[in-house]
C-alpha atoms as a PDB file:
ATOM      1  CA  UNK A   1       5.002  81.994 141.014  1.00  0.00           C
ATOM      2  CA  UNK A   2       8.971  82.121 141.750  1.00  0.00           C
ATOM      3  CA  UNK A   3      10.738  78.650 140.671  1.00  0.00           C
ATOM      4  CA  UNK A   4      14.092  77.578 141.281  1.00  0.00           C
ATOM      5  CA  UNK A   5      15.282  75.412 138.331  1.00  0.00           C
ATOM      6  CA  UNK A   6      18.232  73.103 138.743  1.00  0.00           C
ATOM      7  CA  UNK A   7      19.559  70.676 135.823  1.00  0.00           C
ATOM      8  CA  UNK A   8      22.537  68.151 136.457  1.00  0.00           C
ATOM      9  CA  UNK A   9      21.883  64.994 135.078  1.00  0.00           C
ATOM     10  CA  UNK A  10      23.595  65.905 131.637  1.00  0.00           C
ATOM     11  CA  UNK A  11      26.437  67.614 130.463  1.00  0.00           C
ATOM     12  CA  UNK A  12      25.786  70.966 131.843  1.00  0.00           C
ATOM     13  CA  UNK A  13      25.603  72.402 135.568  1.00  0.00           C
ATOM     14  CA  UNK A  14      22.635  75.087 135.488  1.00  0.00           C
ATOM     15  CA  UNK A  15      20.117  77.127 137.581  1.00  0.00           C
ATOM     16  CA  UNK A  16      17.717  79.898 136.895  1.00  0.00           C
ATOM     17  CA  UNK A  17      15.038  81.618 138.512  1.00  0.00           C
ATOM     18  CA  UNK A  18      11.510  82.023 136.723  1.00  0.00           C
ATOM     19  CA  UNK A  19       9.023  84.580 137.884  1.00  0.00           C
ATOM     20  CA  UNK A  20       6.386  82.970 136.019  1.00  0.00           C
ATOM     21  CA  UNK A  21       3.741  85.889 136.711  1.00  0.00           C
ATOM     22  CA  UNK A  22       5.908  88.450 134.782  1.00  0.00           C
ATOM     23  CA  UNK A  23       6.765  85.801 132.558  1.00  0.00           C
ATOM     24  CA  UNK A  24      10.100  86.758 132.992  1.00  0.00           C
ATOM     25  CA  UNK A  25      13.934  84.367 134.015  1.00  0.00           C
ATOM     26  CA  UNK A  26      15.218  87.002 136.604  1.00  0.00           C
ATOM     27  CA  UNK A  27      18.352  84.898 136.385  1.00  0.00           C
ATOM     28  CA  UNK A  28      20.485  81.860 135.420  1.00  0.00           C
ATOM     29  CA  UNK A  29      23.567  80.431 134.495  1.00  0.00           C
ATOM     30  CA  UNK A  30      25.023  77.628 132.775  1.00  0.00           C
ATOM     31  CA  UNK A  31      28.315  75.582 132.624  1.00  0.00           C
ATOM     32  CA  UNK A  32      28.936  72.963 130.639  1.00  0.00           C
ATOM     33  CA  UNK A  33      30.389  70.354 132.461  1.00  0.00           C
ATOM     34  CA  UNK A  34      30.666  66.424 132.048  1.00  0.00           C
ATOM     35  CA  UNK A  35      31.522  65.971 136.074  1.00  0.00           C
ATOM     36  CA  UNK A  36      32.350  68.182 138.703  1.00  0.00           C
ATOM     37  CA  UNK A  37      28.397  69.081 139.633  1.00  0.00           C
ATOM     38  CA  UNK A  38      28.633  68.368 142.950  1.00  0.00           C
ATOM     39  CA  UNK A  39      31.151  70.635 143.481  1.00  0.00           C
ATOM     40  CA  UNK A  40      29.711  73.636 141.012  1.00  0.00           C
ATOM     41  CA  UNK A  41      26.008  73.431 141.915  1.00  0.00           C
ATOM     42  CA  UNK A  42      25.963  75.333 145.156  1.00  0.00           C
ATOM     43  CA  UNK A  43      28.239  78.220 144.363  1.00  0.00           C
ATOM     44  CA  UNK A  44      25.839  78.550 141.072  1.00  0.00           C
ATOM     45  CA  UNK A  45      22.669  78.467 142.761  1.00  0.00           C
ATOM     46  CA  UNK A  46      24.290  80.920 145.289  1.00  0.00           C
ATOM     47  CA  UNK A  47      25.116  83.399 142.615  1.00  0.00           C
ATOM     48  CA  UNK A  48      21.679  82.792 140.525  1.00  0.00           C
ATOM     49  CA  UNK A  49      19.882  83.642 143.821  1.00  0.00           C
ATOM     50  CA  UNK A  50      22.044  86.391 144.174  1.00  0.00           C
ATOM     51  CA  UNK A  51      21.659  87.969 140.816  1.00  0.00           C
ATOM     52  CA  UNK A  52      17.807  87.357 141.102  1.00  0.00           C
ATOM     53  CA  UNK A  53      17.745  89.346 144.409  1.00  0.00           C
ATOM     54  CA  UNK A  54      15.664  86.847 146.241  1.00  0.00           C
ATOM     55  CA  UNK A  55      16.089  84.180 149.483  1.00  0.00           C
ATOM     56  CA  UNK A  56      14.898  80.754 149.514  1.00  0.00           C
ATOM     57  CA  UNK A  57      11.679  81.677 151.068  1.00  0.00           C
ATOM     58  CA  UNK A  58      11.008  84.085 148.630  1.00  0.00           C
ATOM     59  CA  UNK A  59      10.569  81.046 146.023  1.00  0.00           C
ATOM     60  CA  UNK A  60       7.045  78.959 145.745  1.00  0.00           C
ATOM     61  CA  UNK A  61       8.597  75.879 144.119  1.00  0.00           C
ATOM     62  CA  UNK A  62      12.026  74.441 143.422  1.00  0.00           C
ATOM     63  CA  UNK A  63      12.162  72.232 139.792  1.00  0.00           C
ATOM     64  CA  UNK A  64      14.466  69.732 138.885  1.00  0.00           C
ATOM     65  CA  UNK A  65      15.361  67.661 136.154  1.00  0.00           C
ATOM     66  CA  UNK A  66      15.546  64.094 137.369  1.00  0.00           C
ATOM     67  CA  UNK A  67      16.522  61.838 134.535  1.00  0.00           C
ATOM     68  CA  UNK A  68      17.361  60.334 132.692  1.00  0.00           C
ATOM     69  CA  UNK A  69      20.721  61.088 132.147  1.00  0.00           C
ATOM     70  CA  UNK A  70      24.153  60.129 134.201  1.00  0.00           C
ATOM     71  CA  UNK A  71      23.759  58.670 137.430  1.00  0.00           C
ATOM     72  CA  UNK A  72      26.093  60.621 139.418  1.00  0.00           C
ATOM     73  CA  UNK A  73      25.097  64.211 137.803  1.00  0.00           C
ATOM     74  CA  UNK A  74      21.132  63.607 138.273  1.00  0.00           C
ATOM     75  CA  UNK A  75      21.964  62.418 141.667  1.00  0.00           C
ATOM     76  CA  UNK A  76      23.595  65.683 142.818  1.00  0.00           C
ATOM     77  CA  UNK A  77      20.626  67.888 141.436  1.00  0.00           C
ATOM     78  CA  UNK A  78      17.629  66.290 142.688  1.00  0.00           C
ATOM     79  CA  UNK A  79      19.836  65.547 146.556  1.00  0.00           C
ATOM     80  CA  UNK A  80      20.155  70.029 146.293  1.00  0.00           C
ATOM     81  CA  UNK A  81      16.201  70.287 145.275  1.00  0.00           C
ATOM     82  CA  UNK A  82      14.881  67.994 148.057  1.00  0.00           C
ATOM     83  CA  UNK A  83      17.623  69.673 150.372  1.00  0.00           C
ATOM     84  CA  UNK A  84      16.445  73.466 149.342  1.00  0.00           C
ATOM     85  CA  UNK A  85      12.686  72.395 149.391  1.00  0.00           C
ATOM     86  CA  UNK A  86      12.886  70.551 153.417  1.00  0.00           C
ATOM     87  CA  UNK A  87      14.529  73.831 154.748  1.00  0.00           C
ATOM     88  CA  UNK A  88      12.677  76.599 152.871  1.00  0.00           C
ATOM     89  CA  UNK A  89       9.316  74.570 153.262  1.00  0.00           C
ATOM     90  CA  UNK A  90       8.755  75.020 149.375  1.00  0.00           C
ATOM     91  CA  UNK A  91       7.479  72.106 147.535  1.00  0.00           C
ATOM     92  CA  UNK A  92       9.394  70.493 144.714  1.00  0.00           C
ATOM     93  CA  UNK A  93       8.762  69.227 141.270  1.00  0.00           C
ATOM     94  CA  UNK A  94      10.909  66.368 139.241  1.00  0.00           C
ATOM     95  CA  UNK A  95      11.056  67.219 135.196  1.00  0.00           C
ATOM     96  CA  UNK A  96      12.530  65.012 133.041  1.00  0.00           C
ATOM     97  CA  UNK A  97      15.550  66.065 130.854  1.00  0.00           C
ATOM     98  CA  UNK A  98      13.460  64.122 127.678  1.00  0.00           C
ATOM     99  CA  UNK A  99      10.090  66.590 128.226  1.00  0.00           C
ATOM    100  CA  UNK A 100      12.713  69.588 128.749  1.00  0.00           C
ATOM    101  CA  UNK A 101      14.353  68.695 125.777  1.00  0.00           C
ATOM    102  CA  UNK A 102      10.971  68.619 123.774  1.00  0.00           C
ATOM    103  CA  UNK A 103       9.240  71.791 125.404  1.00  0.00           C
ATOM    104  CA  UNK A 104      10.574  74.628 123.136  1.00  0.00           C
ATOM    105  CA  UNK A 105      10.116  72.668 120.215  1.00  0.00           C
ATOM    106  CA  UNK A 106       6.228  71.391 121.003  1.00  0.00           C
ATOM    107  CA  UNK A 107       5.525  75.141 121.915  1.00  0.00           C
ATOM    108  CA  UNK A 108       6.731  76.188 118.568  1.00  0.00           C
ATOM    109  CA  UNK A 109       4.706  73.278 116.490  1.00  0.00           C
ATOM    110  CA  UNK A 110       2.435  71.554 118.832  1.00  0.00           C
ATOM    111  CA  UNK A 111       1.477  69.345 115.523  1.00  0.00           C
ATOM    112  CA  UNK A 112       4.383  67.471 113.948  1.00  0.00           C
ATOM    113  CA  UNK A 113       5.714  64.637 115.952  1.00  0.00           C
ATOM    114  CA  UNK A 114       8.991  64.714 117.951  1.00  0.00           C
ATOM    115  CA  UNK A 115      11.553  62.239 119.383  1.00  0.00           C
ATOM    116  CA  UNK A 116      14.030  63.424 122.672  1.00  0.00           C
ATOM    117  CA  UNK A 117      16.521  61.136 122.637  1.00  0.00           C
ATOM    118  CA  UNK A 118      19.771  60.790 124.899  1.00  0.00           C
ATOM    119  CA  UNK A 119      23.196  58.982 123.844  1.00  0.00           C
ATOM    120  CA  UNK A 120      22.553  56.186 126.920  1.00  0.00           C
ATOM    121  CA  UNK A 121      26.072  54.764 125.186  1.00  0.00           C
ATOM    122  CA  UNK A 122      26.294  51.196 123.610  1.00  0.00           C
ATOM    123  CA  UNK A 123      24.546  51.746 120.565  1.00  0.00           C
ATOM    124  CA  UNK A 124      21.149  52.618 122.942  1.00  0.00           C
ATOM    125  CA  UNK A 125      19.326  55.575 123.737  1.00  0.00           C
ATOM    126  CA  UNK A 126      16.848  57.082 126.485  1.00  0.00           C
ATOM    127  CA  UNK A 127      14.012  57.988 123.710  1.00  0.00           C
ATOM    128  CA  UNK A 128      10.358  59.699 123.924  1.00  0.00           C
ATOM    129  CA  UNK A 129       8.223  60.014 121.291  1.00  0.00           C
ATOM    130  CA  UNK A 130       5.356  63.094 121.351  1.00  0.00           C
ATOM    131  CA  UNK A 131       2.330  63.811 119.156  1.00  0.00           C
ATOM    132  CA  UNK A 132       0.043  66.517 118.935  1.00  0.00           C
ATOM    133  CA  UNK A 133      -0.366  69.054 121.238  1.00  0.00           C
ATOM    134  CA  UNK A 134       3.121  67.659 123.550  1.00  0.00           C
ATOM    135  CA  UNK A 135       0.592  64.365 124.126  1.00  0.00           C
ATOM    136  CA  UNK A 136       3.270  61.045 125.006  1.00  0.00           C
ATOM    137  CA  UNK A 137       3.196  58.498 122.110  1.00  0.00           C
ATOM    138  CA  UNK A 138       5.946  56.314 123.639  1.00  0.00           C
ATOM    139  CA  UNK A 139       6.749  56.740 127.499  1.00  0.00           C
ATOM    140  CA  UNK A 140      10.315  57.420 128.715  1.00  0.00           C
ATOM    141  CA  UNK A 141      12.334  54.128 127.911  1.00  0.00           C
ATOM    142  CA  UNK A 142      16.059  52.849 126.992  1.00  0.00           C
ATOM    143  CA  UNK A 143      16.047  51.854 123.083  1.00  0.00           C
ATOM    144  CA  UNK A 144      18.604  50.542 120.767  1.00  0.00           C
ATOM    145  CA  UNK A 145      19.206  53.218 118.493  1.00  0.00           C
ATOM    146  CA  UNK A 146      17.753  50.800 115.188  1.00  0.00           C
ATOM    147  CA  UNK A 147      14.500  50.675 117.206  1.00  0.00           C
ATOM    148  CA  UNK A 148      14.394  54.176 117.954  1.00  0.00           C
ATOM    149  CA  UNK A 149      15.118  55.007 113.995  1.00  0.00           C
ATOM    150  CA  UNK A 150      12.124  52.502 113.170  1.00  0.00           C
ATOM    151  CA  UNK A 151       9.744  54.821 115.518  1.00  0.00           C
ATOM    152  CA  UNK A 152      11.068  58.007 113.892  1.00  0.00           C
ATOM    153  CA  UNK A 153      10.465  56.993 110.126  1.00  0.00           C
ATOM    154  CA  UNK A 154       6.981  56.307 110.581  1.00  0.00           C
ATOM    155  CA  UNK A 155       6.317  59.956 109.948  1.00  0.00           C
ATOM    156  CA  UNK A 156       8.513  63.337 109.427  1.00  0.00           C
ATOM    157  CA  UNK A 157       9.687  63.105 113.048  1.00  0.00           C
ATOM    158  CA  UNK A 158      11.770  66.031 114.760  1.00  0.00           C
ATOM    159  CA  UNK A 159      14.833  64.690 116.583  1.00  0.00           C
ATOM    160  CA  UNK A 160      15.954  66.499 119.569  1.00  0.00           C
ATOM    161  CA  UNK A 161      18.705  65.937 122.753  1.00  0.00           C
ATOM    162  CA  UNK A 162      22.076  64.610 122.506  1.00  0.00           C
ATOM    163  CA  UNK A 163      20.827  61.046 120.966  1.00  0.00           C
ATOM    164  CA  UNK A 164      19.442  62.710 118.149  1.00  0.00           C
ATOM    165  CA  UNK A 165      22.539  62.910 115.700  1.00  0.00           C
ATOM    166  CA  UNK A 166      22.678  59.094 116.637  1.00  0.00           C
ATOM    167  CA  UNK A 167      19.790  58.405 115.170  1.00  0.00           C
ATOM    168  CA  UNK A 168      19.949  60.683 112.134  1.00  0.00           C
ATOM    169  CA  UNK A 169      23.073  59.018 111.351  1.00  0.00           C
ATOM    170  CA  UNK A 170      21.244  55.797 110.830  1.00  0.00           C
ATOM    171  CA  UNK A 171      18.855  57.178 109.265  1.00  0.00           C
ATOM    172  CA  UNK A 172      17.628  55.216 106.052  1.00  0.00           C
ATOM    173  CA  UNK A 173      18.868  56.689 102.926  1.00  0.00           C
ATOM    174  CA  UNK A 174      15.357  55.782 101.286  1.00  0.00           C
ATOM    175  CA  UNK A 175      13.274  57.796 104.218  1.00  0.00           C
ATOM    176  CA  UNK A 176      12.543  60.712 104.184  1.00  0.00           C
ATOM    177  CA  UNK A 177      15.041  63.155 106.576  1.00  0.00           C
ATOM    178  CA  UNK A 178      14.105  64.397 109.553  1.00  0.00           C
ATOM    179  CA  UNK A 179      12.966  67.935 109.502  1.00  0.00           C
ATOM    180  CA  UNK A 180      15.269  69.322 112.423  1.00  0.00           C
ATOM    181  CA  UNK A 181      18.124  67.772 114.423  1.00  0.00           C
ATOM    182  CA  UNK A 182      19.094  69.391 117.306  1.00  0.00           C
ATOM    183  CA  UNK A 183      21.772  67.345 119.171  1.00  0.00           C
ATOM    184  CA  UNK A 184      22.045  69.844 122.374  1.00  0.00           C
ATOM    185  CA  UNK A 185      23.852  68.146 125.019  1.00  0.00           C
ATOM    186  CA  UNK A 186      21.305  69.364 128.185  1.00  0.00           C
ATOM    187  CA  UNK A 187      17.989  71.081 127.860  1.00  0.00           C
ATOM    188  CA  UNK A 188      17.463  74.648 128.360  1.00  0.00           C
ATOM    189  CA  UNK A 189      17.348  75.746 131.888  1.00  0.00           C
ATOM    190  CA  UNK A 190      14.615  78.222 130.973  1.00  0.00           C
ATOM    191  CA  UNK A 191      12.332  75.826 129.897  1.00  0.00           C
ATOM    192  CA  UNK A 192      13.238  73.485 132.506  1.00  0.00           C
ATOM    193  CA  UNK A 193      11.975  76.659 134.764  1.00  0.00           C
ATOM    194  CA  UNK A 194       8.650  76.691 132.848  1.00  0.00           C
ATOM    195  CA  UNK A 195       8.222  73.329 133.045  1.00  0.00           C
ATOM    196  CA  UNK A 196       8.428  73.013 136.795  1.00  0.00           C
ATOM    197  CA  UNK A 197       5.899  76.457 136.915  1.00  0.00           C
ATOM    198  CA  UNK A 198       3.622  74.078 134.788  1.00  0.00           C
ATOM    199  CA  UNK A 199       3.497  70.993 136.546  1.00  0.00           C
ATOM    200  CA  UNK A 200       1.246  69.937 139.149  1.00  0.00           C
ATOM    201  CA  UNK A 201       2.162  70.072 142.167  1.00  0.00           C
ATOM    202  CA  UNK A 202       3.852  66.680 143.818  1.00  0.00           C
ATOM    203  CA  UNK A 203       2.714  64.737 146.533  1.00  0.00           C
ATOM    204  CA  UNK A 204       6.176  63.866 147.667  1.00  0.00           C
ATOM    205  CA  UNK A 205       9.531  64.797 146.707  1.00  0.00           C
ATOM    206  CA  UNK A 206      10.846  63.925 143.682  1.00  0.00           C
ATOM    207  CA  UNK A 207      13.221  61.197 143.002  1.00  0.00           C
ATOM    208  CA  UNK A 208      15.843  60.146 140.023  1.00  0.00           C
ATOM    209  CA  UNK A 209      14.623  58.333 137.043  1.00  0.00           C
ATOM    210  CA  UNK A 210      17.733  56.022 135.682  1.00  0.00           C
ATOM    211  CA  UNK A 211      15.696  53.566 133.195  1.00  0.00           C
ATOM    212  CA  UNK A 212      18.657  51.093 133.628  1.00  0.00           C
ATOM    213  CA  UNK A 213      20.778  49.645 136.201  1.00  0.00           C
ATOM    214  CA  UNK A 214      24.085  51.092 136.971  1.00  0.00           C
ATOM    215  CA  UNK A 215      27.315  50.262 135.197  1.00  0.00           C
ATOM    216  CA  UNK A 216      29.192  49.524 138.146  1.00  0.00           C
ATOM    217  CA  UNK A 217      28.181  46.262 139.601  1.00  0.00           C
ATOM    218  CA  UNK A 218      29.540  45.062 143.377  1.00  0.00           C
ATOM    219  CA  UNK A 219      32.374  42.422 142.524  1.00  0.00           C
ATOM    220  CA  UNK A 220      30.917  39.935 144.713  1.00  0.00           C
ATOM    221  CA  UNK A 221      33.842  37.187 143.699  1.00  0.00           C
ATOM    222  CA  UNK A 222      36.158  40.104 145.556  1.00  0.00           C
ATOM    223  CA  UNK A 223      34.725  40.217 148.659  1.00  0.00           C
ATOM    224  CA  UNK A 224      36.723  39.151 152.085  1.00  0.00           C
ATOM    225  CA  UNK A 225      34.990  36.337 153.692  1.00  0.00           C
ATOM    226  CA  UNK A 226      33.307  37.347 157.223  1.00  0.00           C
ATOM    227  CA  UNK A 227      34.474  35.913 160.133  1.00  0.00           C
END
């Protein structure tokens, strides 16, 4: 299986291409970015396509991360998977950026429990909490970051994703630590690919997970009368 992996919803713009049968990433590339994906993703995928010596109909499945992350950036990615997948006739898979966070680390200890967190800003974050063998503990939900720190002292949790120095930093002085701390700022586009050769296949196309409403609210005290 050849899969197409795009990732935009955090603070990176990045594509690769996953031959899963070899077990091999015939290519990919990364920017890190905080906006501007709308204008970088294209040109990337161009060049990752190019680099992996392949056309859109040589691909079995396009994979993309759909959330959560920022609204704009997770936006652009899964609008260029459902694009790629209608005109190639290749089905597409949504991933979110907490599982891709937690993939390398479950498939290196499948045991010990792990949090993904995102920084979701005002003192919250987008949390998950896995057990044993990758199993969910804790679907995909907003948090403040005291209620995510009372999930991860229950046990020597793992804290992964760009929430997790937010949470070590409130960390209890009488708890014991956490036993890693990676505070990446987007998952790896690799395992993003692996992910999406994993999953099963959708039924329909997949869509952005936000977890909260937008910022931005219409100004409805602003608007002209109608005539």
């Amino acid at each position: 299986m050849r899969v197409l992996a795009i990732d935009t919803a955090l603070e990176a713009c990045s594509a690769a291409v996953l031959d899963a049968e070899q077990g091999a990433v015939l290519a990919s590339e990364s920017i890190p970015m905080t906006r501007g994906h709308a204008e970088a993703l294209m040109p990337l995928i161009a060049r990752v396509m190019s680099d992996a010596m392949l056309e859109f109909l040589d691909l079995d499945r396009i994979a993309v991360t759909v959330g959560p992350g920022s609204f704009t950036g997770l936006r652009v990615g899964v609008a260029a998977a459902r694009g790629i997948a209608v005109a190639a006739g290749k089905p597409a898979v949504g991933l979110t950026t907490l599982a891709a966070f937690a993939a390398p680390y479950i498939a290196a200890d499948d045991v010990s429990p792990l949090i993904a967190a995102i920084d979701a800003r005002n003192d919250q974050v987008y949390m998950q909490l896995f057990g044993s063998a990758g199993r969910s503990l804790i679907s995909p939900r907003i948090a403040p970051v005291r209620d995510a720190v009372r999930v991860a002292t229950r046990g020597p949790a793992r804290l992964v994703g760009s929430g997790a120095a937010m949470i070590a930093a409130a960390w209890p002085s009488n708890e014991q630590r956490p036993s890693v701390v990676d505070a990446a700022r987007a998952p790896r586009i690799d395992w993003v690919a692996q992910l999406g050769a994993a999953a099963a296949q959708a039924l329909s196309l997949p869509k952005p997970l936000y977890l909260r409403a937008p910022d931005a609210q219409p100004q409805d005290g602003a608007q002209l009368p109608r005539r």
